[in-house]
N, C-alpha and C. Protein backbone atom coordinates (compact mmCIF):
# COMPACT_ATOMS: atom_id res chain seq x y z
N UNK A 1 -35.69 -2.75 28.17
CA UNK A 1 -35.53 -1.84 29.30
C UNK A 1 -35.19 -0.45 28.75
N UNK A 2 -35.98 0.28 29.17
CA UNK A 2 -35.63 2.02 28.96
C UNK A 2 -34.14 2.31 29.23
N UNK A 3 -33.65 3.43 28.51
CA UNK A 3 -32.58 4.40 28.93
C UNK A 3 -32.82 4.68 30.48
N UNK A 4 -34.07 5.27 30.85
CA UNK A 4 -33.96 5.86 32.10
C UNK A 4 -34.11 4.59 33.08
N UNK A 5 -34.98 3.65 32.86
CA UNK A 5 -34.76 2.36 33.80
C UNK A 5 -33.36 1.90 34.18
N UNK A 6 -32.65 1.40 32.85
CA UNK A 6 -31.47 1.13 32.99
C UNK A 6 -30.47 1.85 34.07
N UNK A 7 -30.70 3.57 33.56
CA UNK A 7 -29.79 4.02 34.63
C UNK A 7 -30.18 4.78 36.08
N UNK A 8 -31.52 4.22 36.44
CA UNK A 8 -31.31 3.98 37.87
C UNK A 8 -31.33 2.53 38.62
N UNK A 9 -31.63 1.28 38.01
CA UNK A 9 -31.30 0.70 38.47
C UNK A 9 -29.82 0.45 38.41
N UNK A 10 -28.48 0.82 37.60
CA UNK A 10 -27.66 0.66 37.60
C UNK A 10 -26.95 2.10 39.09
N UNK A 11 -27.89 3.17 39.01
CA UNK A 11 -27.82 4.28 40.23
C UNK A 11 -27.51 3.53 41.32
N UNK A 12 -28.59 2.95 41.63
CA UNK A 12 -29.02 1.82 42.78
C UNK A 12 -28.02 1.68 43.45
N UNK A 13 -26.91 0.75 42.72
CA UNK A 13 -25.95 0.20 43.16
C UNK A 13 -24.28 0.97 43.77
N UNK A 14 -24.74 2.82 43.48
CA UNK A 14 -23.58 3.52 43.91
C UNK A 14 -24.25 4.23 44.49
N UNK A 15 -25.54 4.67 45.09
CA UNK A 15 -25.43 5.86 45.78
C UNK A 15 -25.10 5.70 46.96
N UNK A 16 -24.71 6.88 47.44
CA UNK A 16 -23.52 7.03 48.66
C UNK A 16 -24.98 6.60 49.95
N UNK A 17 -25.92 7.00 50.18
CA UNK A 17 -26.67 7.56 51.08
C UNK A 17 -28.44 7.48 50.61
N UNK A 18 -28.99 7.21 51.34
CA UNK A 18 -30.48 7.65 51.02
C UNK A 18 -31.10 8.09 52.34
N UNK A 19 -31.26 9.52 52.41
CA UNK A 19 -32.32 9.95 53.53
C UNK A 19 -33.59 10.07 53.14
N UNK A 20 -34.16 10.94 53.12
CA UNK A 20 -36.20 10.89 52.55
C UNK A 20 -35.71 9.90 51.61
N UNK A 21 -37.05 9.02 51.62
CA UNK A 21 -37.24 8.33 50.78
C UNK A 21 -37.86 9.17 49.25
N UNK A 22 -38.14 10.09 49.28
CA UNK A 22 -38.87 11.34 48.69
C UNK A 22 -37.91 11.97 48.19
N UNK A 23 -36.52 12.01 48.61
CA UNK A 23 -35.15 12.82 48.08
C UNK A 23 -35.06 12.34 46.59
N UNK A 24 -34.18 13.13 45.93
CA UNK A 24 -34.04 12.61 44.24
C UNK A 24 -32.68 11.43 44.89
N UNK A 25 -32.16 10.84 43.69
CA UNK A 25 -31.76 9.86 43.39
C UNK A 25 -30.59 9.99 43.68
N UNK A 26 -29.13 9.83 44.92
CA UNK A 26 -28.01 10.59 44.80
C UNK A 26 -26.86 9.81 43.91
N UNK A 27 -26.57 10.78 43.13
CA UNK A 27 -24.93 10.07 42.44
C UNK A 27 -24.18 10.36 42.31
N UNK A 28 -22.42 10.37 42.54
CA UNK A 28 -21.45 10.75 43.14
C UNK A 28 -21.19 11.31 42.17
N UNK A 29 -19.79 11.96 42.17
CA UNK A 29 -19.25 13.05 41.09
C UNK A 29 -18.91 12.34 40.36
N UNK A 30 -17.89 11.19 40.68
CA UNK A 30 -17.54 10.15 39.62
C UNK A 30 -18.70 9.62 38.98
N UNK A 31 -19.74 9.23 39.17
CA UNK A 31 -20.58 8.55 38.51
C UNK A 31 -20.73 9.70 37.57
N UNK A 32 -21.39 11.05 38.14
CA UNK A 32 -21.66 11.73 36.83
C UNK A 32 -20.57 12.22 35.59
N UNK A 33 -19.59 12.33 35.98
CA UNK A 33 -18.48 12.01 35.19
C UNK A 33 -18.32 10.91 34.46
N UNK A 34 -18.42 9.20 35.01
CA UNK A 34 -18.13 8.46 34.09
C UNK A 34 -19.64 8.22 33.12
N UNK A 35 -20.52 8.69 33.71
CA UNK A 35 -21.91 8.12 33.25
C UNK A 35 -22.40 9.06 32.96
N UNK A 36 -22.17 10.51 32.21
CA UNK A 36 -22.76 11.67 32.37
C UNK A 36 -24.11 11.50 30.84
N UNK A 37 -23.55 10.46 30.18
CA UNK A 37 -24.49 10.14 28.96
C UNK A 37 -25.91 9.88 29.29
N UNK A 38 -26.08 8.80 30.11
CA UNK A 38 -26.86 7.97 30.63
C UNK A 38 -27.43 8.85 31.72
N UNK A 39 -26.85 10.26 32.75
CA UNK A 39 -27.34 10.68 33.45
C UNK A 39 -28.06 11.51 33.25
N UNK A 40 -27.36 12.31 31.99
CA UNK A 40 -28.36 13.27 30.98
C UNK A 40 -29.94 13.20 30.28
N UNK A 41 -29.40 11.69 29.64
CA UNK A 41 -30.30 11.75 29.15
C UNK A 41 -31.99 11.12 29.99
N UNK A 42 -31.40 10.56 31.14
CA UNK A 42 -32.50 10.35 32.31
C UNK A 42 -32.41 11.51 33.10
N UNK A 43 -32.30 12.54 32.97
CA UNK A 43 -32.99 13.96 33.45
C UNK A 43 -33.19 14.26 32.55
N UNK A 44 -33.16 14.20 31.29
CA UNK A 44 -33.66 14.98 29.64
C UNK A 44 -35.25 14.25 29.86
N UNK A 45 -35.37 13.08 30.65
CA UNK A 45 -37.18 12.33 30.57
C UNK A 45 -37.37 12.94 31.98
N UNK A 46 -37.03 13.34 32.49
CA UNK A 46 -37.90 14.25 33.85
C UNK A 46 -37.21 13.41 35.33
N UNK A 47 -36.19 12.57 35.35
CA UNK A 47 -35.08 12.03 36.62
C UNK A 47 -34.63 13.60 37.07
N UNK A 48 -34.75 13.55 37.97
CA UNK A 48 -33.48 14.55 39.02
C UNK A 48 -32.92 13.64 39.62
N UNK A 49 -31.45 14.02 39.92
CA UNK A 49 -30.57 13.86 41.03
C UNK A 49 -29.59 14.57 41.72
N UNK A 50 -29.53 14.30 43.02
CA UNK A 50 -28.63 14.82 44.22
C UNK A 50 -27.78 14.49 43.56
N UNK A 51 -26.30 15.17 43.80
CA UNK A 51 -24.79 14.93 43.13
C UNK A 51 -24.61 15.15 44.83
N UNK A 52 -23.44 14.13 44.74
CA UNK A 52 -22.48 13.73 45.78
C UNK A 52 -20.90 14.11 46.14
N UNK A 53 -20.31 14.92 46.24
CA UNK A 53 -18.90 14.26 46.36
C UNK A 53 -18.11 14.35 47.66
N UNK A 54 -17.51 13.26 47.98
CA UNK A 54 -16.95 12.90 49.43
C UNK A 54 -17.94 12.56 50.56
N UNK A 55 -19.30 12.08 49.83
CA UNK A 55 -19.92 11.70 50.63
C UNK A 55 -21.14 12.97 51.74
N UNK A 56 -20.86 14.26 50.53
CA UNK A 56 -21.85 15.31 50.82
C UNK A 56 -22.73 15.91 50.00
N UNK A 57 -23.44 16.28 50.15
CA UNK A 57 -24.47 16.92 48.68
C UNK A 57 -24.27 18.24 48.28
N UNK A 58 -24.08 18.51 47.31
CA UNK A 58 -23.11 19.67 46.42
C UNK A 58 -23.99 20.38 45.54
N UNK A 59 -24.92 19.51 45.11
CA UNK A 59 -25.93 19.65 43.56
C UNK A 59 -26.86 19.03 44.03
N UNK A 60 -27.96 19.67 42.47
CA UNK A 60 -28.59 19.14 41.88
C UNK A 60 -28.66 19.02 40.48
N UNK A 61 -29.25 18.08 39.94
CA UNK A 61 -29.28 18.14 38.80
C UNK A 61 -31.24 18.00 38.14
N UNK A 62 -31.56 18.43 37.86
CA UNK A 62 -33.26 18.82 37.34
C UNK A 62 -33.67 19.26 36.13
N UNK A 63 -34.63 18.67 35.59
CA UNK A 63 -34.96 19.01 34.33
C UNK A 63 -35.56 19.99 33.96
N UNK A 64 -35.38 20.61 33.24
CA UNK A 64 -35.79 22.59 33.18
C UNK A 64 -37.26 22.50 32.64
N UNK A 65 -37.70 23.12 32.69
CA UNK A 65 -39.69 23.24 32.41
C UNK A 65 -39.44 23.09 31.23
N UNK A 66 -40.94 22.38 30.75
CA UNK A 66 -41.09 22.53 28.82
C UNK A 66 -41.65 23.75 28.81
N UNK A 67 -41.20 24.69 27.44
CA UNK A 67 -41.70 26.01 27.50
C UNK A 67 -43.17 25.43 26.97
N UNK A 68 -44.19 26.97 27.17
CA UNK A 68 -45.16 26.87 26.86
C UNK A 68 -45.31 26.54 25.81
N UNK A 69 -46.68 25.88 25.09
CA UNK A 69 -46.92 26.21 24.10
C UNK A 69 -48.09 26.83 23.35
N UNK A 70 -48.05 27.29 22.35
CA UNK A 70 -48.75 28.79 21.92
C UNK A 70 -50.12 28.26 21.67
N UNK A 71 -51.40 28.75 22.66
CA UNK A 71 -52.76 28.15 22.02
C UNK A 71 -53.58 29.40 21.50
N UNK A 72 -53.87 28.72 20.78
CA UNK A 72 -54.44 29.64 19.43
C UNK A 72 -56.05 30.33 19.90
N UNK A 73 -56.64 30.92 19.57
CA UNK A 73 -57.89 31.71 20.09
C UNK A 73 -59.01 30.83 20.10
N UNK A 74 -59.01 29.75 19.03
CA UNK A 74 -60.47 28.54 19.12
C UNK A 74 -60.00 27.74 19.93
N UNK A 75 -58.96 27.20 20.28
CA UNK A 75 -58.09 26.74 21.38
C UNK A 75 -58.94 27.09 22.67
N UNK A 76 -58.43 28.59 23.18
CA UNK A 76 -58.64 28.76 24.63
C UNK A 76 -60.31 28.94 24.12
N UNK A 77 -61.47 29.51 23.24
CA UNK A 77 -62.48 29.43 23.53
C UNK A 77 -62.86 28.28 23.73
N UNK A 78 -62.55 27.13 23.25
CA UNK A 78 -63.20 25.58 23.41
C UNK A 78 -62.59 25.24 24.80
N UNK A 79 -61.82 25.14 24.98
CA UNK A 79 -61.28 24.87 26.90
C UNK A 79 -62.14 26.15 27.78
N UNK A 80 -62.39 27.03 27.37
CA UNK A 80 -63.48 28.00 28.00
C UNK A 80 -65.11 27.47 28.11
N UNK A 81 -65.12 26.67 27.73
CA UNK A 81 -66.64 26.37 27.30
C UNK A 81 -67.27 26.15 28.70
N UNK A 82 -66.83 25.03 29.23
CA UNK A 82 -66.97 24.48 30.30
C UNK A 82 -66.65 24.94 31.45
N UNK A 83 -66.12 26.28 31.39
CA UNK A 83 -65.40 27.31 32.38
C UNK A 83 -66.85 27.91 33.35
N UNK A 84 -66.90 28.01 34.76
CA UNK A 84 -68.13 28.41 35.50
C UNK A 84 -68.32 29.98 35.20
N UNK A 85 -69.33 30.26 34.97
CA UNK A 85 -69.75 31.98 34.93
C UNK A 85 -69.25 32.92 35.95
N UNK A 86 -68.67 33.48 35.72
CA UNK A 86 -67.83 34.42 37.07
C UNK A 86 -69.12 35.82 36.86
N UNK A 87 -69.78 36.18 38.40
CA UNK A 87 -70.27 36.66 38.78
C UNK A 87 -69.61 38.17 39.11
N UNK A 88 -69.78 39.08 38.23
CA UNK A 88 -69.51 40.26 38.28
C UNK A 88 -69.28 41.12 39.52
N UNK A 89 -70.63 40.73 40.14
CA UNK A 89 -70.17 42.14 41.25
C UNK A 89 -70.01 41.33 42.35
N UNK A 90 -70.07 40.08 42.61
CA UNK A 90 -68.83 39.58 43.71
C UNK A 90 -67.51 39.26 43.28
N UNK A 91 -67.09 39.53 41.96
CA UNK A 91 -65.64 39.77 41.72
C UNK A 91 -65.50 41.31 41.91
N UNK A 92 -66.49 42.39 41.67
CA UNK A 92 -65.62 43.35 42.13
C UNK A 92 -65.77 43.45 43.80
N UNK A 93 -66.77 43.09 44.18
CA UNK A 93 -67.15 42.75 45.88
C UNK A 93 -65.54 42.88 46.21
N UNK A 94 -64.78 41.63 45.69
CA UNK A 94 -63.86 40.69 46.23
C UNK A 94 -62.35 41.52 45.37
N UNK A 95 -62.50 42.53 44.79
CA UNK A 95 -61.41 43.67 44.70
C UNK A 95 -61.28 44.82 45.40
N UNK A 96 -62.54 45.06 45.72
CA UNK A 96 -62.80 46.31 46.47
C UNK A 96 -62.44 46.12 48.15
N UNK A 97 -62.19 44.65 48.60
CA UNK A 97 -62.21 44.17 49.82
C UNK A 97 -61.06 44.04 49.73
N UNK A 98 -60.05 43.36 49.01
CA UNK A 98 -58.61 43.42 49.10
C UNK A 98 -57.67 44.61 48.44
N UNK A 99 -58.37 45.98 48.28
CA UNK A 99 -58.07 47.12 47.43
C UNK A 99 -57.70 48.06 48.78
N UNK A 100 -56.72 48.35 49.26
CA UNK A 100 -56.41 49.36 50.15
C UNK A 100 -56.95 50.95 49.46
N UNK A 101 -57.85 51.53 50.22
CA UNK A 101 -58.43 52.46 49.50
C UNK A 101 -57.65 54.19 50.66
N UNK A 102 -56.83 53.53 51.23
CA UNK A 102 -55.92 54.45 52.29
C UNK A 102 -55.04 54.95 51.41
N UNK A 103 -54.38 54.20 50.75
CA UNK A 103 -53.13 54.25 50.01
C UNK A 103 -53.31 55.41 49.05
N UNK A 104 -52.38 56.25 48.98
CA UNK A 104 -52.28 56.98 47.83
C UNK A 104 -51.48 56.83 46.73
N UNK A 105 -50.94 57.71 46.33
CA UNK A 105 -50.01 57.33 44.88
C UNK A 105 -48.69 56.71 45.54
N UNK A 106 -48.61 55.74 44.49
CA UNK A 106 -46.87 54.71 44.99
C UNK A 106 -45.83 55.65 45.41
N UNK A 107 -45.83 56.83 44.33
CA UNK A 107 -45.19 57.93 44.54
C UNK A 107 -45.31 59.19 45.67
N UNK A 108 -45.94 58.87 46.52
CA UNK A 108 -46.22 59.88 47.55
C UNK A 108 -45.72 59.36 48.86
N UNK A 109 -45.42 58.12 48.71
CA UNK A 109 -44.67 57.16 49.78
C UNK A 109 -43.47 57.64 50.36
């Protein structure tokens, strides 16, 4: 059994409440206090959870984005390959149509 299996089925058995079934996972303050190992490291694999205390929701807890990572120039040309031909003058068609041509300088505002 996984780290993160383990600690929601062990979740299971304390959360205060479940509304959406779609809501993250709720666990009380004490839990994240006594279990903060096990809670960590199942939001370190992509778990969120609602934090609880007295039986109200206070937090969250969520796993922060993976930063990008750096693709190299034969990179994006080979993922380009297969990319559809963008048609020149209905892309500028389609600037010139959402281009307020009223407007003057930002600075004249």
């Amino acid at each position: 059994m996984s780290v993160l299996s383990a600690v929601l089925v062990a979740l299971d058995s304390t959360q205060c409440y479940i509304g959406d079934v779609s809501a993250h996972p709720e666990i009380t303050q004490r839990d994240l206090r006594t279990r903060s190992r096990e809670i960590m490291d199942a939001v370190e694999h992509g778990q969120s959870f609602t934090v609880t205390r007295d039986g109200h929701r206070i937090g969250e807890l969520i796993p922060l984005r993976q930063r990008r990572r750096f693709v190299s120039r034969q990179e994006f040309i080979a993922m380009s390959r297969n990319a559809p031909a963008v048609d020149l003058e209905a892309f500028r068609a389609d600037q010139d149509a959402a281009l307020d041509h009223e407007a003057g300088s930002p600075y004249e505002r």
